[in-house]
Protein backbone atom coordinates (compact mmCIF):
# COMPACT_ATOMS: atom_id res chain seq x y z
CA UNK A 1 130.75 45.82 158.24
CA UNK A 2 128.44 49.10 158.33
CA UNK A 3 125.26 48.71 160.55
CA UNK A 4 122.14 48.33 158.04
CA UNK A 5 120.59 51.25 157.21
CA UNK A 6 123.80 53.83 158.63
CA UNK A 7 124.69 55.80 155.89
CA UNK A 8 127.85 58.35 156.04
CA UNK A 9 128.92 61.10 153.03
CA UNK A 10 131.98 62.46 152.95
CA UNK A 11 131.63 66.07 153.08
CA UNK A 12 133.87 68.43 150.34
CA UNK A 13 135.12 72.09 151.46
CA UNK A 14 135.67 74.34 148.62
CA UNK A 15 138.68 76.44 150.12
CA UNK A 16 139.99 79.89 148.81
CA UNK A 17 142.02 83.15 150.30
CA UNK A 18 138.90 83.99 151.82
CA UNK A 19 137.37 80.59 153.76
CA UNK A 20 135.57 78.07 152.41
CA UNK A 21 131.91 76.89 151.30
CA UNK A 22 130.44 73.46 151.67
CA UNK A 23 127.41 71.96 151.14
CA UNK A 24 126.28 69.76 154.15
CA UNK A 25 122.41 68.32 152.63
CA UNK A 26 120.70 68.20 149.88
CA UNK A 27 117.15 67.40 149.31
CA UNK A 28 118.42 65.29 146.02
CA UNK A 29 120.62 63.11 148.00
CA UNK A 30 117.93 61.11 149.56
CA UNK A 31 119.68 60.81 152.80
CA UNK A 32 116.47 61.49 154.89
CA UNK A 33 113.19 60.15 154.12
CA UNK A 34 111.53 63.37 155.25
CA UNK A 35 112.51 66.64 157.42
CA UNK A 36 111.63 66.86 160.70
CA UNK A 37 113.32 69.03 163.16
CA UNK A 38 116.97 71.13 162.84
CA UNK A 39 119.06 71.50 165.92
CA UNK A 40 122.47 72.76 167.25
CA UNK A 41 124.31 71.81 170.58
CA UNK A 42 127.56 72.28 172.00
CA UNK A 43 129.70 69.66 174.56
CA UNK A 44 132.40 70.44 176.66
CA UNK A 45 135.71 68.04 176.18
CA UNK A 46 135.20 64.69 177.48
CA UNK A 47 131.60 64.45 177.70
CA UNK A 48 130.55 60.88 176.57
CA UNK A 49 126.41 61.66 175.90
CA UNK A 50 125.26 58.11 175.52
CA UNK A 51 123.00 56.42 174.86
CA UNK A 52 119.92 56.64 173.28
CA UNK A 53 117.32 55.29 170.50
CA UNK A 54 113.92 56.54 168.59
CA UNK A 55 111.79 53.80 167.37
CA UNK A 56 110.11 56.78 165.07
CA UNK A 57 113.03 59.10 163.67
CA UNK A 58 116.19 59.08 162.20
CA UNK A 59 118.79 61.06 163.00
CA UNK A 60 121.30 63.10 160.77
CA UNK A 61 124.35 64.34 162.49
CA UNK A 62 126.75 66.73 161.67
CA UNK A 63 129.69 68.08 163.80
CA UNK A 64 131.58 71.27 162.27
CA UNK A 65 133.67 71.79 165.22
CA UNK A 66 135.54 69.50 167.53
CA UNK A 67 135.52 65.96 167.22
CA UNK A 68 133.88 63.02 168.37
CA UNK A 69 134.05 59.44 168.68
CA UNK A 70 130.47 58.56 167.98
CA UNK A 71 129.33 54.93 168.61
CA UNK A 72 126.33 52.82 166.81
CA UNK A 73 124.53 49.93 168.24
CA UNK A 74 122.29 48.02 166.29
CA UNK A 75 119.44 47.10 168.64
CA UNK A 76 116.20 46.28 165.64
CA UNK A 77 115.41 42.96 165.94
CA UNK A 78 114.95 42.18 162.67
CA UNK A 79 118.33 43.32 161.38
CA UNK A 80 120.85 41.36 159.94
CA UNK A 81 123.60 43.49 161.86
CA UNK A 82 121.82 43.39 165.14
CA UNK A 83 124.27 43.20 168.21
CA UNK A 84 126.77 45.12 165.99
CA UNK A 85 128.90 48.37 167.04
CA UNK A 86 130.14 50.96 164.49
CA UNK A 87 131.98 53.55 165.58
CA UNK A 88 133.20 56.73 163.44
CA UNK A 89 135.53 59.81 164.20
CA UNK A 90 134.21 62.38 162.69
CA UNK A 91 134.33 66.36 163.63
CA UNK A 92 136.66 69.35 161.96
CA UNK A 93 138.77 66.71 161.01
CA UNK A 94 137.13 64.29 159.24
CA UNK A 95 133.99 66.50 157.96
CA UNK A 96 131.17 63.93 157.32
CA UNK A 97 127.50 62.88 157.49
CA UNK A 98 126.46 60.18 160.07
CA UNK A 99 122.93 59.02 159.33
CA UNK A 100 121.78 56.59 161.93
CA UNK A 101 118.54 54.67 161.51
CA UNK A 102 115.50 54.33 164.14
CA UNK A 103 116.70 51.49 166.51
CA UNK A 104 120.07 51.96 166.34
CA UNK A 105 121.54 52.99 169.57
CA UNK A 106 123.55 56.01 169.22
CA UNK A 107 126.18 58.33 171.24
CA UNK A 108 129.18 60.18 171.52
CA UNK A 109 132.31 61.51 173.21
CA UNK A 110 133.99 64.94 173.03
CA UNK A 111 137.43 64.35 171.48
CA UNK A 112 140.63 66.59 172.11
CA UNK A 113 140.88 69.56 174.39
CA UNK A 114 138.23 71.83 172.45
CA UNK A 115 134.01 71.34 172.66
CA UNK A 116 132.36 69.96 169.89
CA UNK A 117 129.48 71.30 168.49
CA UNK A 118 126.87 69.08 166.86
CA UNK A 119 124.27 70.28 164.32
CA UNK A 120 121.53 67.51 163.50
CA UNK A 121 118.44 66.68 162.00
CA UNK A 122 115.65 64.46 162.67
CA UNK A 123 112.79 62.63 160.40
CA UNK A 124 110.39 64.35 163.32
CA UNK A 125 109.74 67.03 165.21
CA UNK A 126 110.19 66.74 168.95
CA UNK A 127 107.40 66.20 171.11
CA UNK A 128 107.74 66.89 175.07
CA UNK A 129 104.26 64.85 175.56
CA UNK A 130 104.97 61.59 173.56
CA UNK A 131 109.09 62.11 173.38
CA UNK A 132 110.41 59.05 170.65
CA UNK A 133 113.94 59.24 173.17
CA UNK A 134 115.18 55.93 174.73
CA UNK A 135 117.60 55.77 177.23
CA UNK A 136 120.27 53.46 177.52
CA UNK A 137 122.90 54.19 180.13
CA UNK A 138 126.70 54.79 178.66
CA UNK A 139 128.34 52.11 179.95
CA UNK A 140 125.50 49.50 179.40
CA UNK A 141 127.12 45.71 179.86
CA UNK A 142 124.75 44.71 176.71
CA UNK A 143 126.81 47.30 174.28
CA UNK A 144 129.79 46.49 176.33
CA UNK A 145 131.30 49.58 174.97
CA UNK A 146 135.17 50.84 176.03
CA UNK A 147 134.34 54.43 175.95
CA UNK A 148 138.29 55.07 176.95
CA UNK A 149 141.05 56.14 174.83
CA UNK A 150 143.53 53.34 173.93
CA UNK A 151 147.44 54.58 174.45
CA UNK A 152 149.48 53.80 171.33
């Protein structure tokens, strides 16, 4: 069962003998309530940067290169899916959308031998006086998360 309020769209590529072209947002798709900040960061292969919460913002994430294992923990009180962990692979690979709701915990960890490169947005604009950033340390015993890889 999805976390309430975590939203995902599959993302299409339009491919030809030259590249390709996709769309990544629309304004018509309703996925944010409102635009707040863009932003773009790279990490290196097996960094696991985890966690963290806004009570104010949601976030949109996108990865268009490298992959991730990004985890979701539903902290809100109120929520019908609270104490619940999604988790999503998502990257080059598996091109999607990852909204993630104020009070859900969220993080990730740099899949495969290659960085991944993250391109987000947010419902707010950052502010270094009053940051909305919660920290909750990776390996928290609450989450209870197994952040390693399982041999098959």
């Amino acid at each position: 069962m999805k976390i309430n309020g975590v939203a995902t769209k599959k993302l299409v590529k339009h491919t030809d003998d030259r590249g390709f072209f996709a769309e990544v947002l629309r304004d018509d798709e309703n996925l944010l309530s409102r635009f707040g900040q863009l932003s773009w960061s790279t990490s290196y292969p097996g960094v696991i940067k985890a966690f963290h919460y806004h009570e104010n913002q949601d976030d949109l994430w996108f990865f268009p290169s490298g992959n991730v294992q990004a985890v979701l923990y539903d902290l809100r009180e109120h929520s019908s899916t609270k104490g619940q962990t999604n988790v999503f692979y998502m990257g080059e690979h598996n091109p999607i959308l990852l909204l993630i709701p104020k009070g859900v915990a969220h993080g990730y960890r740099v899949l495969g031998q290659e960085p991944a490169t993250i391109v987000y947005c947010t419902t707010q604009s950052y502010n270094p006086r009053n940051p909305d950033e919660k920290r909750i340390p990776w390996d928290d015993e609450t989450i209870g998360f197994d952040w390693s890889t399982e041999n098959r």
